[in-house]
Protein backbone atom coordinates (compact mmCIF):
# COMPACT_ATOMS: atom_id res chain seq x y z
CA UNK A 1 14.39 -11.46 -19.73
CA UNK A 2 17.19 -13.81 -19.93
CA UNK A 3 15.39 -16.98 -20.67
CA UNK A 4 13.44 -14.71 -24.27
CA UNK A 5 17.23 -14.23 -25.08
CA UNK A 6 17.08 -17.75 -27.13
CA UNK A 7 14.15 -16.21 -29.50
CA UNK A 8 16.92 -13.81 -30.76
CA UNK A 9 19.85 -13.68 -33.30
CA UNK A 10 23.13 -13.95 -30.83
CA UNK A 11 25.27 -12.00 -33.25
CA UNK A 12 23.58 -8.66 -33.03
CA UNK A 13 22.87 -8.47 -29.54
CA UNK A 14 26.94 -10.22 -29.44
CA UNK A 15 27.97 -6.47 -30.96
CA UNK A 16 25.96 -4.51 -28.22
CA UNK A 17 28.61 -6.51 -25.85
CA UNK A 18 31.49 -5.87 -27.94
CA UNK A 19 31.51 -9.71 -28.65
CA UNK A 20 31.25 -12.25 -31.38
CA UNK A 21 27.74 -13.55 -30.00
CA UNK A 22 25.92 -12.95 -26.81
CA UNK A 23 26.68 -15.88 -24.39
CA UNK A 24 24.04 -18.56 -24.42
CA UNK A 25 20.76 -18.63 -21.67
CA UNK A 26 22.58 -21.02 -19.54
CA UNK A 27 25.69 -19.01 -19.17
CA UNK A 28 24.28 -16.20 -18.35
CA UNK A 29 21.90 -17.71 -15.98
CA UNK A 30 25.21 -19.19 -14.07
CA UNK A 31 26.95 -15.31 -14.31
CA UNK A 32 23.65 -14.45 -12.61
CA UNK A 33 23.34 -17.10 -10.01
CA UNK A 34 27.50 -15.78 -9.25
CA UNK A 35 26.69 -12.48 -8.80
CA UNK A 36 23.70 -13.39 -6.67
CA UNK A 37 26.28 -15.41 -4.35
CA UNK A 38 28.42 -12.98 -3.70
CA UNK A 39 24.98 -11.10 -1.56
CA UNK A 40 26.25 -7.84 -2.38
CA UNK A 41 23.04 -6.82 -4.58
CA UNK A 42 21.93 -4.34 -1.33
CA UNK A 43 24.70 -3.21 -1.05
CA UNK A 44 25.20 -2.11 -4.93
CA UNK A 45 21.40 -1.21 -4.89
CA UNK A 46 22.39 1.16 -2.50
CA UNK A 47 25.20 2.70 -3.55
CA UNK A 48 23.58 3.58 -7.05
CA UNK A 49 20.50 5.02 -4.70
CA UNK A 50 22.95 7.60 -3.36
CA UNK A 51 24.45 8.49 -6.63
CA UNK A 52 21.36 9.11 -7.85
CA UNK A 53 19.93 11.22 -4.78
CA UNK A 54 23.52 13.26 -5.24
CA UNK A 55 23.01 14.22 -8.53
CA UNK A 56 19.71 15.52 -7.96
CA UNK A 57 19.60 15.91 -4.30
CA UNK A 58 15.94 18.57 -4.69
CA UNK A 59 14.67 15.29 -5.87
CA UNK A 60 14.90 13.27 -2.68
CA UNK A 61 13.09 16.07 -0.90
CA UNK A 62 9.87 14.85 -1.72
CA UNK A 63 9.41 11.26 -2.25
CA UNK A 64 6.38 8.85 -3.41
CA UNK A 65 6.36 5.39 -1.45
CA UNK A 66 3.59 3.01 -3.33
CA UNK A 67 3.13 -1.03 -3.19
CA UNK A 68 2.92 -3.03 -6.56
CA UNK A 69 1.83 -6.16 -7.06
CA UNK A 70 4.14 -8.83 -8.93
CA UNK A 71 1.38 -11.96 -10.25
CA UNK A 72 2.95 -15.35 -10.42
CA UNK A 73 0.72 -17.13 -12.91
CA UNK A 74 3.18 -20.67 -12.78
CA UNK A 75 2.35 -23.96 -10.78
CA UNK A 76 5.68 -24.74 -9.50
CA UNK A 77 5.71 -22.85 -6.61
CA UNK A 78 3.13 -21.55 -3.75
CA UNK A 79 3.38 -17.92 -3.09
CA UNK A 80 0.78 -16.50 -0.64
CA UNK A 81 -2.16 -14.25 -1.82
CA UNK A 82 -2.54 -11.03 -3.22
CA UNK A 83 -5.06 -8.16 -3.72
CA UNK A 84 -4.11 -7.21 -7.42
CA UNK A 85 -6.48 -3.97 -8.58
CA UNK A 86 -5.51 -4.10 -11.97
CA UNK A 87 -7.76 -7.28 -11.57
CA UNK A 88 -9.79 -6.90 -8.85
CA UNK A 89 -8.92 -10.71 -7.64
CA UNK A 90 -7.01 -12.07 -4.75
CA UNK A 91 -3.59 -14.47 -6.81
CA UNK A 92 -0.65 -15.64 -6.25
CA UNK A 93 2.04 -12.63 -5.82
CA UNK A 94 5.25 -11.20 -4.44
CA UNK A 95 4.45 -7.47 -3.06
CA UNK A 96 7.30 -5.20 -3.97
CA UNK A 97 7.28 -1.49 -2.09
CA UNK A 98 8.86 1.42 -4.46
CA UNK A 99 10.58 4.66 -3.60
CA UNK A 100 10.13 6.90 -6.90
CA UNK A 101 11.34 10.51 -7.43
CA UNK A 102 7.96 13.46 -8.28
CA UNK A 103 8.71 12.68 -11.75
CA UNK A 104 8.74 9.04 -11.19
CA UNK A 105 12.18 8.39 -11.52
CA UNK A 106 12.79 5.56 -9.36
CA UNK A 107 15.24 5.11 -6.58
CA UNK A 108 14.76 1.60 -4.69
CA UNK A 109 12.65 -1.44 -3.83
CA UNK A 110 12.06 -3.25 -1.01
CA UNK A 111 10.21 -6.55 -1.64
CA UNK A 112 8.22 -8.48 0.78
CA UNK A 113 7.96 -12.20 0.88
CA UNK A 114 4.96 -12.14 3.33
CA UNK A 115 3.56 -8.98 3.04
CA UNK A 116 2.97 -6.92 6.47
CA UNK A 117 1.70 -3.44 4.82
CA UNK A 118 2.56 0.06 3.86
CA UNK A 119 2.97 1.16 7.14
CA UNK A 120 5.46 -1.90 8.93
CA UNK A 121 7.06 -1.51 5.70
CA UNK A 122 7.97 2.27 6.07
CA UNK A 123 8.73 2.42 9.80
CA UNK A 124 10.85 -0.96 9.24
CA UNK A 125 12.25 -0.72 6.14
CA UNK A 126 11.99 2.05 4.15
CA UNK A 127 12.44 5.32 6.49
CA UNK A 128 15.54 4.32 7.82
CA UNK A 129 17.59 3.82 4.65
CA UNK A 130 16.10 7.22 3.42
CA UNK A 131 17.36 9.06 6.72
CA UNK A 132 20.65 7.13 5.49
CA UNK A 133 20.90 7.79 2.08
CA UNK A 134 19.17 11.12 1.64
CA UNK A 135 21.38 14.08 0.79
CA UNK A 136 21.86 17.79 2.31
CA UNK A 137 19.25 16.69 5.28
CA UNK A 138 19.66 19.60 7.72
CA UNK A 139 21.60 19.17 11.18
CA UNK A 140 20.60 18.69 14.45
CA UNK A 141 21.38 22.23 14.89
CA UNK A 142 19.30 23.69 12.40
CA UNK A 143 16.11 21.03 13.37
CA UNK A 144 16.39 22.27 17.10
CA UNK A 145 16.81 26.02 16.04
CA UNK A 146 13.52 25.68 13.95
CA UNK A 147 10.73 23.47 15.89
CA UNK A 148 9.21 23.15 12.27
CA UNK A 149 11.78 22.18 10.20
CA UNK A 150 11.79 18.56 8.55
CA UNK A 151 14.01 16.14 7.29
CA UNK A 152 12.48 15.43 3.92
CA UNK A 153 8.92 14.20 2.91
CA UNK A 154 7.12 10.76 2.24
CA UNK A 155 4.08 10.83 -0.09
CA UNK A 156 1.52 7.68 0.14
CA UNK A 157 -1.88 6.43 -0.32
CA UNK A 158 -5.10 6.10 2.35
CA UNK A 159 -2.91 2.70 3.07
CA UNK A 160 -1.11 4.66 5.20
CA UNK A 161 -3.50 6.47 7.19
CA UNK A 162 -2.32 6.46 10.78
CA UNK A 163 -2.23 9.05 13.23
CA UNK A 164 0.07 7.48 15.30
CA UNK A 165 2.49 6.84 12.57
CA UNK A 166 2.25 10.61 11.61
CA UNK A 167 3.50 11.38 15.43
CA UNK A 168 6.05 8.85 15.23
CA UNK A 169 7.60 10.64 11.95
CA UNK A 170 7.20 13.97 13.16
CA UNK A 171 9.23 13.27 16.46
CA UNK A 172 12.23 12.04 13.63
CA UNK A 173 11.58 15.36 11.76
CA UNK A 174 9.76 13.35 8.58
CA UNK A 175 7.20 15.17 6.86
CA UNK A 176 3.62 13.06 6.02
CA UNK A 177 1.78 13.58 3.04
CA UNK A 178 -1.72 11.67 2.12
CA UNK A 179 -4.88 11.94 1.12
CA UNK A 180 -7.72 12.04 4.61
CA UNK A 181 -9.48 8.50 4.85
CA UNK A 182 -12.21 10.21 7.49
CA UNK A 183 -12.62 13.59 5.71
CA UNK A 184 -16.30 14.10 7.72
CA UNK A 185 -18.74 17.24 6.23
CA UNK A 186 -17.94 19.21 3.60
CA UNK A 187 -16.42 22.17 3.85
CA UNK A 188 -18.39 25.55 2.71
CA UNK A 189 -17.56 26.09 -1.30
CA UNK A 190 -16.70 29.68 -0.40
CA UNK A 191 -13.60 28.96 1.44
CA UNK A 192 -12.03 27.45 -1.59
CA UNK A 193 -10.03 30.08 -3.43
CA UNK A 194 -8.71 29.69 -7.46
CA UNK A 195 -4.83 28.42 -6.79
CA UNK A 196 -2.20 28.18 -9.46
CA UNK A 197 -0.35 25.34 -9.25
CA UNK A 198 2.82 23.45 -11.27
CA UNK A 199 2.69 19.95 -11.20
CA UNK A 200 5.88 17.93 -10.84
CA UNK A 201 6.12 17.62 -15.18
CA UNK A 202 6.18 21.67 -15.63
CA UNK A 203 2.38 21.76 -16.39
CA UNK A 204 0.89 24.76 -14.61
CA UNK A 205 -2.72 24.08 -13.79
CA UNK A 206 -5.58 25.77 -11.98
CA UNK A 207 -7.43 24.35 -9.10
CA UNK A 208 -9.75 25.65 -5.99
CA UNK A 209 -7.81 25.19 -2.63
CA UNK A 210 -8.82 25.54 0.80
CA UNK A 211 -6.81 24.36 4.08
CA UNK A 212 -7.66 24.12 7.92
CA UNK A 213 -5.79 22.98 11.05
CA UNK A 214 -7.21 19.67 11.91
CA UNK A 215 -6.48 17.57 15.31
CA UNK A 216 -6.44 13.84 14.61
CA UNK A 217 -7.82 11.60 17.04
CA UNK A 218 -3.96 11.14 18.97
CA UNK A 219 -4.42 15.03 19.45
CA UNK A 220 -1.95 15.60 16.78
CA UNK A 221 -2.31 18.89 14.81
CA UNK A 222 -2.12 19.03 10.98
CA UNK A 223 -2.51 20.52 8.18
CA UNK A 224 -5.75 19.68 6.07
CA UNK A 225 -6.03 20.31 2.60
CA UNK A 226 -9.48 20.20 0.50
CA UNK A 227 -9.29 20.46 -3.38
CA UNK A 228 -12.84 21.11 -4.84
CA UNK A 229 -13.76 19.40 -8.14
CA UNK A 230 -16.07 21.25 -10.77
CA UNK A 231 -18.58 18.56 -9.78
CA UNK A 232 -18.70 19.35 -5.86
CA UNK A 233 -16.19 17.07 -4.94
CA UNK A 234 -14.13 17.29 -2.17
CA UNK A 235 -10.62 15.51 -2.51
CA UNK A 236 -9.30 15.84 2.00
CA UNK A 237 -4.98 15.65 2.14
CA UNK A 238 -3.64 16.02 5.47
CA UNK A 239 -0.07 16.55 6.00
CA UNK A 240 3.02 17.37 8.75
CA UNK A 241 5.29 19.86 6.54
CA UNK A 242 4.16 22.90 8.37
CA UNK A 243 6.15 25.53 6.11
CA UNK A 244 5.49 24.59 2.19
CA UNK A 245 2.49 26.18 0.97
CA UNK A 246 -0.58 24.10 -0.06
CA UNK A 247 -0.31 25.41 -3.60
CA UNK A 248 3.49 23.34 -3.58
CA UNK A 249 1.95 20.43 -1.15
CA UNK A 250 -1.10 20.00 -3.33
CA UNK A 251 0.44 19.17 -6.62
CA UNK A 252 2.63 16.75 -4.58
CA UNK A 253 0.25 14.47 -3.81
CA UNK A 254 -2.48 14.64 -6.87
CA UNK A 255 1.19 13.67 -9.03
CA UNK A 256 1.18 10.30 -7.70
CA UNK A 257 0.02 9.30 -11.01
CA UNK A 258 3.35 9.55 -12.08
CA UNK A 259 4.49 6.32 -10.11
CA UNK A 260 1.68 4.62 -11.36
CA UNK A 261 2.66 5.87 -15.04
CA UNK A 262 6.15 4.40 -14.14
CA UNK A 263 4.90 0.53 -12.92
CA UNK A 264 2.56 0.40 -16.07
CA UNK A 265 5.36 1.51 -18.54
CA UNK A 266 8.03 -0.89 -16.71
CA UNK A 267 5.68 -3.68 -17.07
CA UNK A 268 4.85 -2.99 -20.50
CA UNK A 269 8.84 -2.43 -21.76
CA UNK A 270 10.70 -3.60 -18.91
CA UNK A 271 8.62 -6.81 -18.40
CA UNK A 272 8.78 -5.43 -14.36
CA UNK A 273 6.52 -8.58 -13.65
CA UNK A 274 8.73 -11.39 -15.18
CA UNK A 275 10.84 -13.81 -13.53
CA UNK A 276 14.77 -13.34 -13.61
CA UNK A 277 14.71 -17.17 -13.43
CA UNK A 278 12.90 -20.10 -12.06
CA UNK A 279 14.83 -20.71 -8.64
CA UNK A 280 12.86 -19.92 -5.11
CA UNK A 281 15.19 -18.49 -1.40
CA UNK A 282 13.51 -20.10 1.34
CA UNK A 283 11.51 -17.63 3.73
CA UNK A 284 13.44 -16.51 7.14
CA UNK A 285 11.54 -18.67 9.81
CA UNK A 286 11.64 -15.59 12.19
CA UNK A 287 8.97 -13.61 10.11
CA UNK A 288 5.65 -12.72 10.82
CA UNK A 289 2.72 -13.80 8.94
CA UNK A 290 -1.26 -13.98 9.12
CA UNK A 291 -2.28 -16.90 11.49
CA UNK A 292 -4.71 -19.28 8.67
CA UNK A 293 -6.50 -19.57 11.82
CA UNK A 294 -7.59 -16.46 12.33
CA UNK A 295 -8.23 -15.92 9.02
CA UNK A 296 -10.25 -18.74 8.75
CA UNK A 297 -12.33 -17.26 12.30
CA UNK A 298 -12.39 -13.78 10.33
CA UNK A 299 -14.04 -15.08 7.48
CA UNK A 300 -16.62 -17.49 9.42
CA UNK A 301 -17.06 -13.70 11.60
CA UNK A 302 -17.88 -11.89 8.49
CA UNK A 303 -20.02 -14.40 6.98
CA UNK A 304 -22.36 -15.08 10.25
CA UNK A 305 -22.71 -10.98 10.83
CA UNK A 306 -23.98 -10.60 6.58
CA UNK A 307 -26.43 -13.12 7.71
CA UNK A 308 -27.09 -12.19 10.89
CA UNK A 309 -27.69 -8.57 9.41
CA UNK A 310 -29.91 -9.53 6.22
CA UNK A 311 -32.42 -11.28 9.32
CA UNK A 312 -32.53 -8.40 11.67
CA UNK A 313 -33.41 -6.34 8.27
CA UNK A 314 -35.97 -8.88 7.43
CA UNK A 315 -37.49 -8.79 10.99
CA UNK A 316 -37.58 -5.29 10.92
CA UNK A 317 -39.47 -4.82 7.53
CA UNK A 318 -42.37 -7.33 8.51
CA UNK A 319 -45.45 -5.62 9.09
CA UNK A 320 -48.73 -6.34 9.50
CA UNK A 321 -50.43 -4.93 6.05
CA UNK A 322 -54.22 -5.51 5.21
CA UNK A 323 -57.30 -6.38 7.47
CA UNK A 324 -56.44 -7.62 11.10
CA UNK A 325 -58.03 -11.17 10.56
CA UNK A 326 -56.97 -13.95 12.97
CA UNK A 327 -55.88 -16.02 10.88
CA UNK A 328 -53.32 -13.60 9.33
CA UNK A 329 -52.74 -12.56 13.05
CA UNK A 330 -51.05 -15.91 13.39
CA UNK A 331 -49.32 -16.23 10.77
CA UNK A 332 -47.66 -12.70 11.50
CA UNK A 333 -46.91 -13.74 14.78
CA UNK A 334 -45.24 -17.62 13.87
CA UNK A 335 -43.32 -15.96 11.57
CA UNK A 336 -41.95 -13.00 13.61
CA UNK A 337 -41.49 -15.48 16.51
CA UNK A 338 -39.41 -17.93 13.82
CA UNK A 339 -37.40 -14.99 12.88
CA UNK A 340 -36.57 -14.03 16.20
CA UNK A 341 -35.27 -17.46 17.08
CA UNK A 342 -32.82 -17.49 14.01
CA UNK A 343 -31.77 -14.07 15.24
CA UNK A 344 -31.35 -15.32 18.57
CA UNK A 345 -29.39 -18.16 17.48
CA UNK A 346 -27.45 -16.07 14.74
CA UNK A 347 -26.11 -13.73 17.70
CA UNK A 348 -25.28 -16.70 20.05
CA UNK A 349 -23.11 -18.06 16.60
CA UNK A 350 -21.37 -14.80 16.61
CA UNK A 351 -20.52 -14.01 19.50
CA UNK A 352 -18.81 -17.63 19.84
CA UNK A 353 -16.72 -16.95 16.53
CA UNK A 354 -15.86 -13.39 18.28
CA UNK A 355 -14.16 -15.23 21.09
CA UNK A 356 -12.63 -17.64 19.23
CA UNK A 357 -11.18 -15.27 16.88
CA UNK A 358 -9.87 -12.91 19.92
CA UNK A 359 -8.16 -15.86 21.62
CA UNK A 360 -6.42 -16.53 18.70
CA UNK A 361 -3.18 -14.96 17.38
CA UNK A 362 -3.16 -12.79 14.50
CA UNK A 363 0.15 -13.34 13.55
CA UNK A 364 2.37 -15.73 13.87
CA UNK A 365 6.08 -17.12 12.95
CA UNK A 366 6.63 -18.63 9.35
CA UNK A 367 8.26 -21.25 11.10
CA UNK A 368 4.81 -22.14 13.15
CA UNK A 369 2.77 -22.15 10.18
CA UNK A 370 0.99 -25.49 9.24
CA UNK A 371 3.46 -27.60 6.50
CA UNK A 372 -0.14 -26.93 4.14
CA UNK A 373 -0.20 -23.64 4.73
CA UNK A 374 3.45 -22.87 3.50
CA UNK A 375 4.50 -20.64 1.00
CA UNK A 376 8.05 -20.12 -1.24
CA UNK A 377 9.89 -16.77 -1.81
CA UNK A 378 10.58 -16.06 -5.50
């Protein structure tokens, strides 16, 4: 980063420059803040995305879309809440969306100050600069000659489960690939057949295939894909590219590690996760963000029904074990009847919450958020 630059000798990184000595942290922080002014950094971002896709235009054919997860770990500023995986807590964090090549090569980012998913994120932002920027797509002559043809394809995670974002790509000739989050039963073992496969770094691999047509619950038809695991595993893909064979389609989507690969190597040389500098942009009022509110009513919701469920289990699991004496008649009784009342008031709590939370908005405008409940854009 620019601000580590002090730690080192300015002569020799000065001859990388073809200079005497590199310019000091608070020049180049000013260079930076110039460029920045000018508000051309789309604009260049984009440009070197299309040189890129031009030189290797088979790349952009097939393309991985993932989210990562930039921590803030300072005090200076209030950035909204994250899920990080890496370690399993909710911080502070900036979500960035990449667009990387099957080897991992990347091509853009799109970063997110309030973060409205994988799939707003696509449809929004994402799909529309890759219809844009994506080279040798075929015509609209060749896509109405050939009902099946596609554009190019987008490879993601369960995030982006949706069958009705599947028929919105297919109507703009954009291929879906991801795993199935409701894969149901098991399929027989004896309709998986040995498949040779070459994964995206040359490696050719066996694994045991099967594939089915499969109607989703809009009544759109795809193509399912089951990979069996020595262990009896079933790994479900679904996916609109109706020509490529699952022995090409497979490898496509089990070589997501290969963006993952690229964020941990970035972060680890790169320093991916650091700050360029210390200054915050102030977030567009106009965007849409979770109501505190609601979230607040979801929580209370979630909280009442773990209760409410641990009683019902309770009251359901008393019996009455041992000789039928009166005494322990009674006391059977009182205590069923005093769990029944907490139940009883337990599912009158609820269903208030439930109300509450469905009269209020989801989301709302940044610029109707409480002043507390603010956040900055790094």
């Amino acid at each position: 980063s620019i601000e580590a630059l002090r730690y080192y000798a300015p002569g020799e990184w000065g001859k990388l420059l073809g200079l005497d000595r590199a310019p000091e942290v608070r020049t180049l922080r000013l260079k930076l803040k110039h460029l920045a002014d000018q508000e051309q950094a789309f604009s260049w971002s984009s440009t070197l995305c299309k040189d890129w896709m031009l030189e290797a235009p088979e790349e952009a054919a097939v393309l991985y879309v993932d989210g990562h997860v930039r921590v803030y770990h300072g005090t200076a500023k209030v950035l909204p809440k994250h899920y990080v995986a890496r370690e399993r807590l909710c911080l502070s964090a900036t979500a960035d969306y990449w667009v990387n090549a099957m080897d991992g090569k990347p091509f853009f980012v799109v970063s997110q100050a309030a973060d409205p998913g994988l799939l707003q994120v696509l449809e929004r932002d994402i799909v529309p600069r890759l219809e844009a920027d994506i080279p040798n797509q075929p015509g609209a002559d060749e896509l109405d000659a050939d009902p099946l043809r596609h554009r190019f394809t987008v490879v993601f995670d369960r995030e982006g489960y949706s069958p009705a974002f599947f028929a919105k790509m297919k109507k703009r000739r954009i291929a879906c690939l991801t795993y199935h989050k409701y894969p149901g039963e098991d399929w027989p073992s004896d309709e998986f057949i040995a498949t040779e496969v070459r994964m995206a770094s040359g490696q050719q691999i066996t694994i045991r295939l099967a594939e089915r047509g499969s109607r989703l619950s809009n009544g759109l038809w795809v193509r399912e894909f089951r990979k069996l695991a020595e262990g009896g595993h079933q790994t479900a893909l679904l996916s609109t590219d109706y020509r490529a064979p699952a022995a090409v389609l497979a490898p496509a989507m089990f070589g997501r590690w290969s963006q993952e690969n690229f964020f941990r190597y970035m972060r680890q040389s790169f320093n991916l996760d650091g700050l360029v500098d210390y200054r915050s942009d102030h977030v567009p009022e106009t965007i849409m963000v979770v109501n505190p509110a609601h979230r607040s009513l979801d929580g209370k919701v979630r909280q009442k029904v773990g209760v409410l469920n641990r009683r019902t289990a309770e009251f359901g699991a008393l019996n009455l074990d041992g000789e039928i004496e009166p005494a322990t008649v009674e006391a059977y009784a009182q205590k069923k009847s005093d769990l029944q009342d907490v139940i009883t008031r337990l599912r009158k709590e609820v269903d208030e919450l439930k109300a509450q939370r469905k009269a209020t908005q989801r989301h709302i405008a940044y610029q109707d958020l409480p002043a507390d409940a603010r956040f900055d854009r790094l």
